[in-house]
C-alpha atoms as a PDB file:
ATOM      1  CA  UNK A   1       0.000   0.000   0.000  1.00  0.00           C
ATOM      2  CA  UNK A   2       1.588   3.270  -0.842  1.00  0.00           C
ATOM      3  CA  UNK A   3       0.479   6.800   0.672  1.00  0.00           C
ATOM      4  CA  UNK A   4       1.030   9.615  -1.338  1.00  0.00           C
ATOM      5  CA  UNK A   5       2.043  12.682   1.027  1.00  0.00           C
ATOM      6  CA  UNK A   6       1.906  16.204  -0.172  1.00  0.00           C
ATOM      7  CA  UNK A   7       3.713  18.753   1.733  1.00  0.00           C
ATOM      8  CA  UNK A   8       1.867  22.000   1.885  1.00  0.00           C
ATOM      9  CA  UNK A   9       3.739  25.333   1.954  1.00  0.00           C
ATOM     10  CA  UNK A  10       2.110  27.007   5.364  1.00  0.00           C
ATOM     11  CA  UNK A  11       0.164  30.048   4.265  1.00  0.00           C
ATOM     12  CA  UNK A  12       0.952  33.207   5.576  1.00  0.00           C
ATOM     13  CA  UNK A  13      -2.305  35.194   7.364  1.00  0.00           C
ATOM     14  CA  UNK A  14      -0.303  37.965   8.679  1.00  0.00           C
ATOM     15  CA  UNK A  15       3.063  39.604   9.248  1.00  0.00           C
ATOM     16  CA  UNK A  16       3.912  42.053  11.918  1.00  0.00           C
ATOM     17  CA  UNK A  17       7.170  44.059  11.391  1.00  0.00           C
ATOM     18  CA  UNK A  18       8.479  46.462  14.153  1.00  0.00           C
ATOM     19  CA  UNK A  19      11.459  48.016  15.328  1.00  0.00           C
ATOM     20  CA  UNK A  20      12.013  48.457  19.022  1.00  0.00           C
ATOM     21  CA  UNK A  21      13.924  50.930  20.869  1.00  0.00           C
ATOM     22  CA  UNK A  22      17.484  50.951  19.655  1.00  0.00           C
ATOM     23  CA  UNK A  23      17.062  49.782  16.153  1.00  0.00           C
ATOM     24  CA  UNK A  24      16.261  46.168  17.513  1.00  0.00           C
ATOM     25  CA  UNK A  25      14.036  44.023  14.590  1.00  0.00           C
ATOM     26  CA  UNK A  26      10.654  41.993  16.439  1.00  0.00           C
ATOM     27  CA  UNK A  27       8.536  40.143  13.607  1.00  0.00           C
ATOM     28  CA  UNK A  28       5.821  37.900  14.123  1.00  0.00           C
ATOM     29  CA  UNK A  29       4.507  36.204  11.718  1.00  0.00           C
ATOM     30  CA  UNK A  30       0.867  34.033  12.216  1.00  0.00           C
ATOM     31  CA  UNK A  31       0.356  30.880  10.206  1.00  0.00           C
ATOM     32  CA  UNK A  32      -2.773  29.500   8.810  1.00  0.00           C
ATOM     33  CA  UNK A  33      -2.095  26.594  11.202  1.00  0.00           C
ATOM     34  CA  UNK A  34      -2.192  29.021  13.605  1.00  0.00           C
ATOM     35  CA  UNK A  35       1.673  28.472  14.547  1.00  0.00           C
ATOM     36  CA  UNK A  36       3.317  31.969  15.019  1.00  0.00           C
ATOM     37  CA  UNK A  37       7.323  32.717  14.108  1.00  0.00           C
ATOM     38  CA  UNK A  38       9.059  35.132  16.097  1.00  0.00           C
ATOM     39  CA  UNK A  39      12.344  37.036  14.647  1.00  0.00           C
ATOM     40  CA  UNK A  40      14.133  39.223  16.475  1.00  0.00           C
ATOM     41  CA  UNK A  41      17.826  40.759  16.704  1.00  0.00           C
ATOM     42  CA  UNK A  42      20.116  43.038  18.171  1.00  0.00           C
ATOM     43  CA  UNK A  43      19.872  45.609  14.988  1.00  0.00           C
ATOM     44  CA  UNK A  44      18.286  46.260  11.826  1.00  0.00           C
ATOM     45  CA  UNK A  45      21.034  44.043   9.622  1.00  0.00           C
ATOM     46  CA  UNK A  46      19.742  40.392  10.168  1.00  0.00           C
ATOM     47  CA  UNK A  47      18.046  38.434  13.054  1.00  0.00           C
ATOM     48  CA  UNK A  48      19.859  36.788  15.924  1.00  0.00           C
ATOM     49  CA  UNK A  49      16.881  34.734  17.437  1.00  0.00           C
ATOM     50  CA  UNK A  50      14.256  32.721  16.275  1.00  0.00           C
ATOM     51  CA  UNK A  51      11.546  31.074  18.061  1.00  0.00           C
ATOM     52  CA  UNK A  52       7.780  29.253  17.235  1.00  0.00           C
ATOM     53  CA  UNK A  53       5.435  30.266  19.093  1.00  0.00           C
ATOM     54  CA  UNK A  54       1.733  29.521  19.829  1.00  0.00           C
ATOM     55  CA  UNK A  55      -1.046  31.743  19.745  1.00  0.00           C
ATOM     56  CA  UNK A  56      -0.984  31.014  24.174  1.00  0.00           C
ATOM     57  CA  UNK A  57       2.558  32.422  23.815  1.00  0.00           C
ATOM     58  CA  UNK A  58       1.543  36.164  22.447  1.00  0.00           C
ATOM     59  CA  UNK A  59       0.957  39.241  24.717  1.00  0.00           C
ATOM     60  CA  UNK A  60      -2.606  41.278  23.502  1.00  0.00           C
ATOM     61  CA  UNK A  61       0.092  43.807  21.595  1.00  0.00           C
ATOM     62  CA  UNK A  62       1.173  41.085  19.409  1.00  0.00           C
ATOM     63  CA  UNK A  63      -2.023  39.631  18.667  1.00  0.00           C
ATOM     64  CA  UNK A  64      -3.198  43.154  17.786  1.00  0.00           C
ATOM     65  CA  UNK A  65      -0.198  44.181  15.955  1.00  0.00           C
ATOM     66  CA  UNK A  66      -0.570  40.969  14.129  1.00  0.00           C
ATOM     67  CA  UNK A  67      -4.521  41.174  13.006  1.00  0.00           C
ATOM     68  CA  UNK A  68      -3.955  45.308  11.775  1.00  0.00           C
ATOM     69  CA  UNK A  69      -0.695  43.656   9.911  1.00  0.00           C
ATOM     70  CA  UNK A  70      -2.737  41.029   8.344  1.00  0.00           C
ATOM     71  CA  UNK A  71      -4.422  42.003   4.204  1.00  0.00           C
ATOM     72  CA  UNK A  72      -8.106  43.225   4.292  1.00  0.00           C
ATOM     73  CA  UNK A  73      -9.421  39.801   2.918  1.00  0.00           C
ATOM     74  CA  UNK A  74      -7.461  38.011   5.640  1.00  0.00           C
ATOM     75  CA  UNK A  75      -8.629  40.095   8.815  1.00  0.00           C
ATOM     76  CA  UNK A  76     -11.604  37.857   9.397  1.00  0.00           C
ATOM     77  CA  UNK A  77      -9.834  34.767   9.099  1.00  0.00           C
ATOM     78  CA  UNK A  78      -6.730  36.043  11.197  1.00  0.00           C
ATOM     79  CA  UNK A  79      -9.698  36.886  13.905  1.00  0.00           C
ATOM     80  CA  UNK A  80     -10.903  33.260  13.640  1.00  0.00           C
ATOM     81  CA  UNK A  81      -7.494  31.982  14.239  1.00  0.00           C
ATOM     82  CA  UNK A  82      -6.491  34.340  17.342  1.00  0.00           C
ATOM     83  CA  UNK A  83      -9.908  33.288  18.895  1.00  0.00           C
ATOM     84  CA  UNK A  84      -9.715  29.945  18.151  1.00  0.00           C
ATOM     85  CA  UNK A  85      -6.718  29.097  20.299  1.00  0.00           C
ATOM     86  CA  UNK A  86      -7.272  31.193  23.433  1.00  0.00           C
ATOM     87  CA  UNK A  87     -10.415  28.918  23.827  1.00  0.00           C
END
């Protein structure tokens, strides 16, 4: 028996770009899945860290920073997925 496995590209709802005091980069980026990736770094070049998150892991900031980030046709669904996993 063989099982054919696609691998889906995750699609991207929403991307939040900011720069914090002192020229330091903090992006989020939220997932379809509803997985969130966090970059952030020491200055505006590159980032030094990188960590997954979950939708549990993100202050109220992020969560609105990420659903005013997200495209008018994906607000609704970016809502849906922010609600979904505080439940």
């Amino acid at each position: 028996m063989f099982i054919n496995v696609q691998f889906m590209e995750k699609r991207i709802l929403a991307h939040a770009q900011k720069i914090r005091s002192n020229l330091f980069d903090d992006h989020y980026t939220l997932y379809q899945d509803g997985s969130v990736l966090h970059e952030y770094g020491k200055n505006i070049q590159g980032f030094d860290f990188t960590e997954h998150l979950s939708i549990r892991d993100l202050s109220p900031e992020v969560k609105v920073r990420l659903y005013d980030a997200a495209k008018e046709e994906d607000k609704e669904e970016v809502k849906k997925v922010l609600i979904m996993w505080v439940i």
